[in-house]
Protein backbone atom coordinates (compact mmCIF):
# COMPACT_ATOMS: atom_id res chain seq x y z
CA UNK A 1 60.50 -15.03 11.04
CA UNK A 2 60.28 -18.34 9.72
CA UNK A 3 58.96 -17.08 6.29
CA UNK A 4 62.66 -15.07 6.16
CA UNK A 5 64.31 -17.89 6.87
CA UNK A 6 62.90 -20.17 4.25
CA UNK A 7 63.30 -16.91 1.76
CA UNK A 8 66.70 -17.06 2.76
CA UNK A 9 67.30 -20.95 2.31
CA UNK A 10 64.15 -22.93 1.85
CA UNK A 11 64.22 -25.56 4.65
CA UNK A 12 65.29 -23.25 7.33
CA UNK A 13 62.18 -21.97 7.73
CA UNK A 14 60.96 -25.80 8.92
CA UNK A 15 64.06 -26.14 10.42
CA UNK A 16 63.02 -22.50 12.95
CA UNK A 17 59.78 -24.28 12.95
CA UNK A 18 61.00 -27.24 14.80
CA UNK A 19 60.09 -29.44 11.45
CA UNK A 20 63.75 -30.81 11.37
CA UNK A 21 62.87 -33.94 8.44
CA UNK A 22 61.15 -31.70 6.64
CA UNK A 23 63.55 -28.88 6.46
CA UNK A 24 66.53 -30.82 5.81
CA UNK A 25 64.32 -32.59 3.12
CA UNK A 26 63.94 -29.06 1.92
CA UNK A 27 67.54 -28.03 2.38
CA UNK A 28 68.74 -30.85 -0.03
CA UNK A 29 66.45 -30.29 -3.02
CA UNK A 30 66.86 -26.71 -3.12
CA UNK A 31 70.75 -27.70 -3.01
CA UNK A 32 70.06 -30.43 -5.86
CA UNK A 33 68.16 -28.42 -8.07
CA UNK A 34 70.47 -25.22 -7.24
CA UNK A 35 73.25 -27.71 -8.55
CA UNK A 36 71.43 -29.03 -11.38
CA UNK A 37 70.67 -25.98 -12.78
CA UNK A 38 73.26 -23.96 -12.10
CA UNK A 39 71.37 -21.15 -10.81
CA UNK A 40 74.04 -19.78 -8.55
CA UNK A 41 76.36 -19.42 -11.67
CA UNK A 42 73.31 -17.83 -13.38
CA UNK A 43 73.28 -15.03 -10.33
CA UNK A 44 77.51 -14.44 -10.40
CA UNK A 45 76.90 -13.80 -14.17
CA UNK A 46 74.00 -11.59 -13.79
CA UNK A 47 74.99 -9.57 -10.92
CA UNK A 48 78.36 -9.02 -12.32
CA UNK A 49 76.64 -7.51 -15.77
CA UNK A 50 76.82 -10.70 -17.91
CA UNK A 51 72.76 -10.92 -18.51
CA UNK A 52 73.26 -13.34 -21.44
CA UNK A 53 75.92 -15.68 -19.99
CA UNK A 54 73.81 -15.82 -17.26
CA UNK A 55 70.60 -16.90 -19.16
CA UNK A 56 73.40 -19.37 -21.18
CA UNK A 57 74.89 -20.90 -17.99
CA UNK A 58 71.12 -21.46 -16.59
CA UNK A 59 69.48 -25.36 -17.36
CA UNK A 60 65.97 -24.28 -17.88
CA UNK A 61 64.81 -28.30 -16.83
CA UNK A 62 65.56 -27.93 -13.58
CA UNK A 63 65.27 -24.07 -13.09
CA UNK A 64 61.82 -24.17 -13.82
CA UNK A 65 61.22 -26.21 -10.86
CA UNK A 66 62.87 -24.13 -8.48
CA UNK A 67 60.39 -21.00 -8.37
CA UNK A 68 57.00 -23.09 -7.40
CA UNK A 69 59.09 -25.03 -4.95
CA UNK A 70 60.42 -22.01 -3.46
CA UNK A 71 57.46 -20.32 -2.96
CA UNK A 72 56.06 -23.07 -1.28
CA UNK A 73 58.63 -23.41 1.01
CA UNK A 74 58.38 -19.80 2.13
CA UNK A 75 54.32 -20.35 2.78
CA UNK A 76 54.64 -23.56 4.47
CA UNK A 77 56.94 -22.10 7.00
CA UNK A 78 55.04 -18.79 7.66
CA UNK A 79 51.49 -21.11 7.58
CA UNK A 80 52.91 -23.58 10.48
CA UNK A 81 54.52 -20.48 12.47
CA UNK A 82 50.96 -18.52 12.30
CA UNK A 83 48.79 -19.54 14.39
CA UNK A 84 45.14 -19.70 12.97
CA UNK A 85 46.15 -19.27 9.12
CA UNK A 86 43.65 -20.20 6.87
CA UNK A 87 44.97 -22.37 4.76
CA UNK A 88 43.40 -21.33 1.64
CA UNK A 89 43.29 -17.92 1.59
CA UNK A 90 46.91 -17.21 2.71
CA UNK A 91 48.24 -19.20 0.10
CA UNK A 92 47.11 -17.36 -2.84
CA UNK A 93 50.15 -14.14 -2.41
CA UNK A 94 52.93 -17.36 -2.52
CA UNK A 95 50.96 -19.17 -5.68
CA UNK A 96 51.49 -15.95 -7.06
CA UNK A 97 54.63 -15.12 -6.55
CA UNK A 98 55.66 -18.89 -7.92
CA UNK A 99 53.42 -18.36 -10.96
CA UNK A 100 55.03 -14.67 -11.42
CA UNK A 101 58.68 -16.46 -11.17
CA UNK A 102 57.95 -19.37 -13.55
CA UNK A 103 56.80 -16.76 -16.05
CA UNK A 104 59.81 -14.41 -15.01
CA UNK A 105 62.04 -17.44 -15.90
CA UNK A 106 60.79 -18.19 -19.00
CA UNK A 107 60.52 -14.90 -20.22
CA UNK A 108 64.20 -14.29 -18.63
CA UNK A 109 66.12 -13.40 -21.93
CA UNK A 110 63.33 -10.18 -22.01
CA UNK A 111 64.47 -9.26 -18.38
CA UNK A 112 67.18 -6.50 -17.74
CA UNK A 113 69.27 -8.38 -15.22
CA UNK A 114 66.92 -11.32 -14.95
CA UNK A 115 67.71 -13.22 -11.41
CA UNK A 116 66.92 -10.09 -9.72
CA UNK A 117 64.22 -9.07 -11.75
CA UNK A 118 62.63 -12.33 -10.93
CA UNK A 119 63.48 -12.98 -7.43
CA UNK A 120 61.85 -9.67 -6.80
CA UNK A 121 59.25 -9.95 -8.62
CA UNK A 122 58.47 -13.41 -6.83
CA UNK A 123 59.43 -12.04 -2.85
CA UNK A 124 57.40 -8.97 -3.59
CA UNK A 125 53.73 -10.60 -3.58
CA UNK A 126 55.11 -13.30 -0.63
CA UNK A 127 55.69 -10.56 1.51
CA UNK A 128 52.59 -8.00 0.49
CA UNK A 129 50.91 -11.75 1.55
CA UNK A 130 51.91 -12.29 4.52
CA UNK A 131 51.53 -8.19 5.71
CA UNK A 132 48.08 -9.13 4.70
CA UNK A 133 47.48 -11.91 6.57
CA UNK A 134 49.25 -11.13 9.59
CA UNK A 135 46.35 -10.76 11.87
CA UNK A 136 43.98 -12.90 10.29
């Protein structure tokens, strides 16, 4: 649950996880670098069929931070709500799907409708991850 929360807003993962600094630490850099590279412009565009303005409106300096952090938002919630995680091994689905999304940004222009493209193609190994590791 706390690995859907964190996909939902990183920091509210921590925040379910009783890791209140952390998750409003969280909960402002996503908002900073959200701001700073317009990202939710970038998703109005491209889910309303304007792919290029979309890749225009994005600021590739800060948007290329935004897909590692995520992804490690969404594994440090669901690694401090499992109990007995190994810390290791459960990462690797989340390094992944932040690798797959810095590549999916930088590659964006390629992309039919990009910001889905990517965000999919970073949730999709996350979640295969943490199926996997659910009893473990």
């Amino acid at each position: 649950m706390a690995a859907l929360f964190s996909m939902l807003m990183p920091g509210f993962g921590q925040i379910y996880n009783h890791q209140f600094f952390k998750g409003i630490i969280f909960v402002v850099l996503e908002h900073y670098d959200n701001v700073t590279g317009n990202i939710n412009d970038a998703i109005h565009l491209d889910f309303n069929g304007m792919h290029q303005q979309a890749i225009e409106a994005a600021n590739y300096g800060s948007l290329l931070f935004y897909p590692g952090f995520y992804a490690y938002t969404v594994w440090d919630a669901w690694y401090h709500a499992k109990t007995g995680a190994n810390k290791t091994t459960s990462a690797i689905p989340f390094i992944i799907g932040g690798f797959v999304g810095e590549f999916g940004a930088i590659f964006s222009s390629k992309l039919p409708i990009p910001t889905l493209t990517v965000g999919l193609l970073m949730i999709i190994p996350m979640i295969i991850g943490m199926i996997i590791f659910r009893h473990q």
